[in-house]
PDB file of N, CA and C in Angstrom:
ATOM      1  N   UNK A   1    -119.612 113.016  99.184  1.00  0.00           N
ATOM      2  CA  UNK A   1    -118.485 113.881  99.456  1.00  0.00           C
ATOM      3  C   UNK A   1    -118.950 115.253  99.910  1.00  0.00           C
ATOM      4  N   UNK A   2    -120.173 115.799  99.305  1.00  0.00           N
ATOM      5  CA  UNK A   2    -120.730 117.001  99.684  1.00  0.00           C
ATOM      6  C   UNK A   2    -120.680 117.011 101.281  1.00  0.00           C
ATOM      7  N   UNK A   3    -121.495 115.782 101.866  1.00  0.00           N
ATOM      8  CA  UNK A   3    -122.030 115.728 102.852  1.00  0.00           C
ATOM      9  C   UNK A   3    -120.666 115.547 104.040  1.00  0.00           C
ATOM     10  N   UNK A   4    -119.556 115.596 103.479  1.00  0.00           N
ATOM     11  CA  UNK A   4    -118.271 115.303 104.485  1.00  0.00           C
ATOM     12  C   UNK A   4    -117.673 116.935 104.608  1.00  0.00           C
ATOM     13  N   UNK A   5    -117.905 117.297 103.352  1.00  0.00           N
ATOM     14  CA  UNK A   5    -117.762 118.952 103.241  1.00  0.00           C
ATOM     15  C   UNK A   5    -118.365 119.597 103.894  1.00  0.00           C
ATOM     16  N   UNK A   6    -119.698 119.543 104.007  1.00  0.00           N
ATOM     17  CA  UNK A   6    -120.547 120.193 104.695  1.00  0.00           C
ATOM     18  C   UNK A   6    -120.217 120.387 106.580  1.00  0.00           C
ATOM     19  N   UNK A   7    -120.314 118.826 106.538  1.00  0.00           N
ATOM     20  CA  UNK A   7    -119.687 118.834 108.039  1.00  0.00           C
ATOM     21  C   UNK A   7    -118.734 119.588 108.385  1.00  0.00           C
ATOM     22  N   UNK A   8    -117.575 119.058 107.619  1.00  0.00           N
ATOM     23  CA  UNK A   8    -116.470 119.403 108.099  1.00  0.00           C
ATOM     24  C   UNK A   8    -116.389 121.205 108.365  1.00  0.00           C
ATOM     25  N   UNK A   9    -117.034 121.866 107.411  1.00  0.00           N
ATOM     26  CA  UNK A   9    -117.196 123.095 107.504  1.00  0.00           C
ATOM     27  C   UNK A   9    -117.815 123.565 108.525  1.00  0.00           C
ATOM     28  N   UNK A  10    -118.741 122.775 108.974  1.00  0.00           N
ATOM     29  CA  UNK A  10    -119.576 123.097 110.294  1.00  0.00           C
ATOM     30  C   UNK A  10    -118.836 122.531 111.744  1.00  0.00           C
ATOM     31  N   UNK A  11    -117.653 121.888 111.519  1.00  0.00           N
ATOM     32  CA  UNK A  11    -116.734 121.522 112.854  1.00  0.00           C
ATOM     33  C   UNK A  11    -115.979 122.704 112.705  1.00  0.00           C
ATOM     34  N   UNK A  12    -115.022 123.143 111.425  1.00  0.00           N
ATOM     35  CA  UNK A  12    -114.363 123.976 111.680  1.00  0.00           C
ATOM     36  C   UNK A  12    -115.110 126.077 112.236  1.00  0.00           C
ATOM     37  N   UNK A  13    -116.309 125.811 111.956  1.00  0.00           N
ATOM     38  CA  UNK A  13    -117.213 127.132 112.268  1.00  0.00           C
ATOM     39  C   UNK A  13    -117.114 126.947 113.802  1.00  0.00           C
ATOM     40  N   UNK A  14    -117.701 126.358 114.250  1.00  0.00           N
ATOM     41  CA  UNK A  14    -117.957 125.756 115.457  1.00  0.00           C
ATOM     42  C   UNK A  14    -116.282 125.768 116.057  1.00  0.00           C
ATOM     43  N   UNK A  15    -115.455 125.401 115.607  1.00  0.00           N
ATOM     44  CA  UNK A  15    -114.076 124.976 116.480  1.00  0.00           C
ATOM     45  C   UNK A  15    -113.995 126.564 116.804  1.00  0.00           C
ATOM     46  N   UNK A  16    -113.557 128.152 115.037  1.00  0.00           N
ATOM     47  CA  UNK A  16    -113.546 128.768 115.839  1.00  0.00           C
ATOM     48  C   UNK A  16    -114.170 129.670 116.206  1.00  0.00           C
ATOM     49  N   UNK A  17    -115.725 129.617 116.609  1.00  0.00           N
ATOM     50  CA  UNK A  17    -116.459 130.028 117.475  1.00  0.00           C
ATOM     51  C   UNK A  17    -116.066 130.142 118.840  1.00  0.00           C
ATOM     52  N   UNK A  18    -115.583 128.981 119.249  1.00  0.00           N
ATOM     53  CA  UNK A  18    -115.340 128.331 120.709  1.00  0.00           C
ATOM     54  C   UNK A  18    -114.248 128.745 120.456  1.00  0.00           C
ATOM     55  N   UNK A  19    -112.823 129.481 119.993  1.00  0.00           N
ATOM     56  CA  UNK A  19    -111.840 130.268 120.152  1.00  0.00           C
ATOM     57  C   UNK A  19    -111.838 131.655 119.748  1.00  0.00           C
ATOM     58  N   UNK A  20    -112.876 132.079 120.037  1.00  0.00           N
ATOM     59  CA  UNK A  20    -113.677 133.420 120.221  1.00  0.00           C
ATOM     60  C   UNK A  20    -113.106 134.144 121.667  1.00  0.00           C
ATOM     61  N   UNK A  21    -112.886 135.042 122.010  1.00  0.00           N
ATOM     62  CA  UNK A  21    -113.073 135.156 123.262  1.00  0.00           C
ATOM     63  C   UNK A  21    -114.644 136.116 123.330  1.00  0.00           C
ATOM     64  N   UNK A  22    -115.060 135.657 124.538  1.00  0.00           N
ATOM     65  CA  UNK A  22    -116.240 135.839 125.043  1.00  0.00           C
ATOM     66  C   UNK A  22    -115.838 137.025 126.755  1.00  0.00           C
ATOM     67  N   UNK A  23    -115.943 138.498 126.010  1.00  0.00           N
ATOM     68  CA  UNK A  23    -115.409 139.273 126.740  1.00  0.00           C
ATOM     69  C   UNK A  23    -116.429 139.742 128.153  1.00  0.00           C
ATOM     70  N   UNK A  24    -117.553 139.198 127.480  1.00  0.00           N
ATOM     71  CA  UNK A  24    -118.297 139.340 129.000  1.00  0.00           C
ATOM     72  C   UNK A  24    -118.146 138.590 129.882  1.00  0.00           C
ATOM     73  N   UNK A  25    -118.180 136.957 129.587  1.00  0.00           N
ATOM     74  CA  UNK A  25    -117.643 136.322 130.331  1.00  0.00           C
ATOM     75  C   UNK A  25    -116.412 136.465 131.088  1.00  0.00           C
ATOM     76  N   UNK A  26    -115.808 137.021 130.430  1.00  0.00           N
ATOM     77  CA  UNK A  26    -114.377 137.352 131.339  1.00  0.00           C
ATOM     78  C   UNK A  26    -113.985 138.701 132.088  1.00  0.00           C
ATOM     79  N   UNK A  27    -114.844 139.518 131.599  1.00  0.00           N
ATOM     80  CA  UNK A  27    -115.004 140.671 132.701  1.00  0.00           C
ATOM     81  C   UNK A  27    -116.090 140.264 133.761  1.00  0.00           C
ATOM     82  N   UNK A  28    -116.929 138.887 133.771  1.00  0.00           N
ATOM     83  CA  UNK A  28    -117.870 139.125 134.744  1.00  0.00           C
ATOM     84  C   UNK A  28    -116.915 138.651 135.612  1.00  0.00           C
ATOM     85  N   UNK A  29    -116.261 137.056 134.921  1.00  0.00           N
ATOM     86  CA  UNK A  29    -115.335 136.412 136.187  1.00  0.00           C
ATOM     87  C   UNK A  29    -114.246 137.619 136.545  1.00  0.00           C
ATOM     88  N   UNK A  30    -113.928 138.698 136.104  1.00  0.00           N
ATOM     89  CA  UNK A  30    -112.528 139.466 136.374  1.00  0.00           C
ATOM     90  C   UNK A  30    -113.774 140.281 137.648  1.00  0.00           C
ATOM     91  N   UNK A  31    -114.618 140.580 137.501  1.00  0.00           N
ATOM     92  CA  UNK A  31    -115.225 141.421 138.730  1.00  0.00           C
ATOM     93  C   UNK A  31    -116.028 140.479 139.673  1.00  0.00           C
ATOM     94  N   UNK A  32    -115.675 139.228 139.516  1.00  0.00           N
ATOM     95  CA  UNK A  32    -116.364 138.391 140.733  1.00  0.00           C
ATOM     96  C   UNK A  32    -114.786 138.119 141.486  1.00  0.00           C
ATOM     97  N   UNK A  33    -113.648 138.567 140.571  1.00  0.00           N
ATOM     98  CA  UNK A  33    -112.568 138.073 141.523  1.00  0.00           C
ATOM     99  C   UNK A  33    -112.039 138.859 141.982  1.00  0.00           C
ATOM    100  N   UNK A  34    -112.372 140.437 141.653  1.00  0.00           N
ATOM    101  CA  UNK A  34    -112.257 141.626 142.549  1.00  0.00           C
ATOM    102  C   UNK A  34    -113.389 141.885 143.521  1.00  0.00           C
ATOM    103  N   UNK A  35    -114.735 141.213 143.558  1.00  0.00           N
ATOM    104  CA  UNK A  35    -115.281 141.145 144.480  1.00  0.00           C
ATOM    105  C   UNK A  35    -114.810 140.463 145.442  1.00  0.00           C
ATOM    106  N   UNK A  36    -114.349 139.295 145.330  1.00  0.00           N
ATOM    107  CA  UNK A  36    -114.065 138.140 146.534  1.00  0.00           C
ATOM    108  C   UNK A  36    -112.754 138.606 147.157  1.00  0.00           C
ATOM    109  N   UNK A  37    -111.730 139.673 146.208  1.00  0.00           N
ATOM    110  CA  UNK A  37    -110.743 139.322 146.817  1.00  0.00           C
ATOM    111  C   UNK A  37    -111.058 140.791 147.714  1.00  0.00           C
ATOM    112  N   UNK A  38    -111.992 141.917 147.076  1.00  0.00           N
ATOM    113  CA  UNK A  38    -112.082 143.517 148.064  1.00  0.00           C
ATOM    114  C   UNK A  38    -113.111 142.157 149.898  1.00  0.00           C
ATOM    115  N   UNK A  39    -113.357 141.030 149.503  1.00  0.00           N
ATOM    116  CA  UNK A  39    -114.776 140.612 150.806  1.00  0.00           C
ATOM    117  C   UNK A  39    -113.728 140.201 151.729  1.00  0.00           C
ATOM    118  N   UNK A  40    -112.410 139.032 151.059  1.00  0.00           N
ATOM    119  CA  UNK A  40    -111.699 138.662 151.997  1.00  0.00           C
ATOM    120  C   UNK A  40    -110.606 140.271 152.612  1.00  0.00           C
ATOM    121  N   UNK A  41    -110.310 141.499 152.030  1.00  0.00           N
ATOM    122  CA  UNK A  41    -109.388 142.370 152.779  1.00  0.00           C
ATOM    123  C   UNK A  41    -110.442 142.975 153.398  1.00  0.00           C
ATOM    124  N   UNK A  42    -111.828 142.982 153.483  1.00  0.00           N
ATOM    125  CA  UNK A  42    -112.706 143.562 154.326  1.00  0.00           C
ATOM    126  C   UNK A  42    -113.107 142.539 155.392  1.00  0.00           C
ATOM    127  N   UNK A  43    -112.840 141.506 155.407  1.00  0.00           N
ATOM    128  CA  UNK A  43    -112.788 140.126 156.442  1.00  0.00           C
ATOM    129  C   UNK A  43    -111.637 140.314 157.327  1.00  0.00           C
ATOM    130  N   UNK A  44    -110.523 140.276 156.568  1.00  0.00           N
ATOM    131  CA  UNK A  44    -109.157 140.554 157.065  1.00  0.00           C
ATOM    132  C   UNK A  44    -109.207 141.790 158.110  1.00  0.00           C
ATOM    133  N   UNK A  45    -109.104 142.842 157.757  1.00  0.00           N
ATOM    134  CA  UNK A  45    -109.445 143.904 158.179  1.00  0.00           C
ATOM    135  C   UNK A  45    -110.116 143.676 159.579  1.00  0.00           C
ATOM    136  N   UNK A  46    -111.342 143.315 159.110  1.00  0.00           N
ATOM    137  CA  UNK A  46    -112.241 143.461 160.369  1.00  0.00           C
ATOM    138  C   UNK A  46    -111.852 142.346 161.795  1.00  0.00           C
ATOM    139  N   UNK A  47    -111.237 141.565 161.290  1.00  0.00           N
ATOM    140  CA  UNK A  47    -110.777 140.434 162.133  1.00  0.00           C
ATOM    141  C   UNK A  47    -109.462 141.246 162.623  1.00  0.00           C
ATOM    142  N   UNK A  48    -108.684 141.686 162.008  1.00  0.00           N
ATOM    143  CA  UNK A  48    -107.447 142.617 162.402  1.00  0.00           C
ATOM    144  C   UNK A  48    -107.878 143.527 164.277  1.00  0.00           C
ATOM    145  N   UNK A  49    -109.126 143.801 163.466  1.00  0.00           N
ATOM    146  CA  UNK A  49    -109.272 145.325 164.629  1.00  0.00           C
ATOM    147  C   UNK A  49    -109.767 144.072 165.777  1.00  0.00           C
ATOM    148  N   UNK A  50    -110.807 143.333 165.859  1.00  0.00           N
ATOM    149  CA  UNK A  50    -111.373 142.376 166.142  1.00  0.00           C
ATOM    150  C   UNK A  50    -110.495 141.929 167.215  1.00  0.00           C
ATOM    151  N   UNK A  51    -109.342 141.594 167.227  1.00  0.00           N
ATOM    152  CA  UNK A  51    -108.357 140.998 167.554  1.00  0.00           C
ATOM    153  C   UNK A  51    -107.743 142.041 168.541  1.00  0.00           C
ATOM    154  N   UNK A  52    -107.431 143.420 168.093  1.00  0.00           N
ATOM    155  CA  UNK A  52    -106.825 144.127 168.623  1.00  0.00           C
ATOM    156  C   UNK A  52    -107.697 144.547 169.449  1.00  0.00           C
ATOM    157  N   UNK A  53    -109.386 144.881 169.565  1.00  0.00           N
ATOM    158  CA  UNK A  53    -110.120 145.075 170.607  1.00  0.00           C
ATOM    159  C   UNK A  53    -110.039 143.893 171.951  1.00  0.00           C
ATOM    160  N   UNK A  54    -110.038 142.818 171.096  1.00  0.00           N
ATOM    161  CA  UNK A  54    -109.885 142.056 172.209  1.00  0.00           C
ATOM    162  C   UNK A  54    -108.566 142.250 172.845  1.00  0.00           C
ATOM    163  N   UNK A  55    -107.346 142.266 172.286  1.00  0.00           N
ATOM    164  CA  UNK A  55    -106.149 142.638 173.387  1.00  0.00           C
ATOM    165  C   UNK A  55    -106.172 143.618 174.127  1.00  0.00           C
ATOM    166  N   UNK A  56    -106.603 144.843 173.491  1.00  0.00           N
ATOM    167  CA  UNK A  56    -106.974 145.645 174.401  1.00  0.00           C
ATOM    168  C   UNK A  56    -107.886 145.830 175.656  1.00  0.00           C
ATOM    169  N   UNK A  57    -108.682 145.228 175.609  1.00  0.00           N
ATOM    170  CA  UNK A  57    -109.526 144.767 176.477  1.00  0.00           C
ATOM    171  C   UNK A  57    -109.389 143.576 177.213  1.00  0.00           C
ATOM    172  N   UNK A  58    -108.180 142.371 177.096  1.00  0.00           N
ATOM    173  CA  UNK A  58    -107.738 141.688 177.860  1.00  0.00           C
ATOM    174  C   UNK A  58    -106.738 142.982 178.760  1.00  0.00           C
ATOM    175  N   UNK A  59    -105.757 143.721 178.217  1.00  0.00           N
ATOM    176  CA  UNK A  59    -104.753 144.717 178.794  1.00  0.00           C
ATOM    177  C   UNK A  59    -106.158 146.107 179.979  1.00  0.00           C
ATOM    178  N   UNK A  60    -107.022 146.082 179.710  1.00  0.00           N
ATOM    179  CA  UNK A  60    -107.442 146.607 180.883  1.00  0.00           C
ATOM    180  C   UNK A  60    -107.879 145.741 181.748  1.00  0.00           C
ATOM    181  N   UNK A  61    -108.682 144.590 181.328  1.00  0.00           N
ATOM    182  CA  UNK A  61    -108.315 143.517 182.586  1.00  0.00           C
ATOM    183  C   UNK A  61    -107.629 143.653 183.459  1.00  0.00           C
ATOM    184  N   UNK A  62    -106.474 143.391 182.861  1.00  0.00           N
ATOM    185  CA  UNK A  62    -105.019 143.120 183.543  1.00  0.00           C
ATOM    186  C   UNK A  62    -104.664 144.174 184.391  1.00  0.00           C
ATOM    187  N   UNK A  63    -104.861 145.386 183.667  1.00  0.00           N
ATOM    188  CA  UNK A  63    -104.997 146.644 185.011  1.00  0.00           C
ATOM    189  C   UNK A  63    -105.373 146.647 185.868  1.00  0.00           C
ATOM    190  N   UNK A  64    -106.671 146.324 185.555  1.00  0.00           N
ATOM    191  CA  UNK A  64    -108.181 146.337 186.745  1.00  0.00           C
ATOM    192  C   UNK A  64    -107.947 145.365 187.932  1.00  0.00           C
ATOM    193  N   UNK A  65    -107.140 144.392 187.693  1.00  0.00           N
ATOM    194  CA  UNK A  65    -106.780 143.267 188.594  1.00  0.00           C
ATOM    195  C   UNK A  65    -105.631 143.918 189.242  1.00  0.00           C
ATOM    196  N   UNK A  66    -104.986 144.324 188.645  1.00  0.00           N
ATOM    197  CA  UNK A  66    -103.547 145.003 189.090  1.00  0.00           C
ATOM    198  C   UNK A  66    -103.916 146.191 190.036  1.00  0.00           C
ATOM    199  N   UNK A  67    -104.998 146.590 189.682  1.00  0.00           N
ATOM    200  CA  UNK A  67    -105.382 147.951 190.168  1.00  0.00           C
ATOM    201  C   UNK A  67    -106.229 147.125 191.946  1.00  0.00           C
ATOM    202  N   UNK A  68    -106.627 146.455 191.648  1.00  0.00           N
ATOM    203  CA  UNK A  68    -107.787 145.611 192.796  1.00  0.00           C
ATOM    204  C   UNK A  68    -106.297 144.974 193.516  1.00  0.00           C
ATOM    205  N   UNK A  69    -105.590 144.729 193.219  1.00  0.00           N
ATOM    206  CA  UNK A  69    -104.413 143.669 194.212  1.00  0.00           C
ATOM    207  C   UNK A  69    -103.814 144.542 194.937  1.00  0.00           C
ATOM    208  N   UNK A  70    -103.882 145.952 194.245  1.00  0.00           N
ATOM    209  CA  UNK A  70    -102.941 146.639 195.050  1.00  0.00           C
ATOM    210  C   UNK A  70    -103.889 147.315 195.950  1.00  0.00           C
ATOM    211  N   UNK A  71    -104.734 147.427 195.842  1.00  0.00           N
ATOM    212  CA  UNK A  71    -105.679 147.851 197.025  1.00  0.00           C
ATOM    213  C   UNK A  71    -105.744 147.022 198.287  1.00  0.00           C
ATOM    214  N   UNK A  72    -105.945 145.955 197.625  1.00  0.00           N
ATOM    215  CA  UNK A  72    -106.083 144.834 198.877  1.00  0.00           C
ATOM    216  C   UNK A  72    -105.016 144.816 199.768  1.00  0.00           C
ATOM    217  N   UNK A  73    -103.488 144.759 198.975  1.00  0.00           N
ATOM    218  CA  UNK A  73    -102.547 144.736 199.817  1.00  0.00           C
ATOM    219  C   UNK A  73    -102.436 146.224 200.589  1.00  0.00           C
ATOM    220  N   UNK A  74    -102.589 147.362 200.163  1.00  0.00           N
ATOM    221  CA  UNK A  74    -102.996 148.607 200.949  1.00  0.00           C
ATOM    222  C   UNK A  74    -103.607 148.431 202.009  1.00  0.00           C
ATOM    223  N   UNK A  75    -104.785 147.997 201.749  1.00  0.00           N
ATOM    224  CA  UNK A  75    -105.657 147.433 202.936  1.00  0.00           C
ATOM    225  C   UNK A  75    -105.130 146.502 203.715  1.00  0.00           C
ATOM    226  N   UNK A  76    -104.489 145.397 203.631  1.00  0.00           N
ATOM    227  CA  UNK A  76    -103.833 144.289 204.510  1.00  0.00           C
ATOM    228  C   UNK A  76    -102.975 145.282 205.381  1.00  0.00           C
ATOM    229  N   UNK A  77    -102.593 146.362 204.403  1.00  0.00           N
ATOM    230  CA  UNK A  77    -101.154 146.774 205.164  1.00  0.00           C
ATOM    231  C   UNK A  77    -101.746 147.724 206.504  1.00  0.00           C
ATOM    232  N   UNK A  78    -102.816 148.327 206.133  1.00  0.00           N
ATOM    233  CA  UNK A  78    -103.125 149.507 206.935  1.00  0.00           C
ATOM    234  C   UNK A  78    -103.798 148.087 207.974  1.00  0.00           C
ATOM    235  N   UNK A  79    -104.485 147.317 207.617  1.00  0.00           N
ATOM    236  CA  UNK A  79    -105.277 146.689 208.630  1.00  0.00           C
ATOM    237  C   UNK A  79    -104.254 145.561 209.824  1.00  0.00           C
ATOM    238  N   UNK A  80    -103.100 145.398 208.852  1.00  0.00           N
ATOM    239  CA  UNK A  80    -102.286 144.924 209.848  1.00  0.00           C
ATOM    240  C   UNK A  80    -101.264 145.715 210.666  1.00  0.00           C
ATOM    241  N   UNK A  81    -101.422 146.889 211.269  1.00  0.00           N
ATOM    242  CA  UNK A  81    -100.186 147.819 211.690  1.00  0.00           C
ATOM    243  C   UNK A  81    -100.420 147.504 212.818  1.00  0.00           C
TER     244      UNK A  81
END
């Protein structure tokens, strides 16, 4: 009977051990999930501008062509009088 005592005392130590909270553990995961979430708004972010350089730089394209067509037709015009 000792030996059922014994145990049992050593399941219930053990049970609440393991309903401990373990505060490092949970501030490390609380600052690995403010890391990941500051990597994805610095991802975000950078893909944001990313995006907007490229429109912008499709929109001078679009000038530059606009700007070249109308020359040409200038030129057609003067060369056809």
């Amino acid at each position: 009977m000792k030996k059922l005592t014994i145990v049992t005392a050593a399941v219930l130590v053990l049970g609440l051990a393991a309903c401990n909270k373990n505060n490092t553990e949970n501030n490390a995961a609380n600052e690995t999930a403010v890391e990941n979430n500051a990597e994805y708004d610095v991802n975000a972010a950078t893909n944001d501008s990313t995006n907007a350089a490229d429109a912008a730089l499709n929109d001078l394209n679009a000038t530059g062509n606009a700007v070249g067509n109308a020359t040409n037709a200038v030129e057609n015009t003067t060369e056809n009088k």
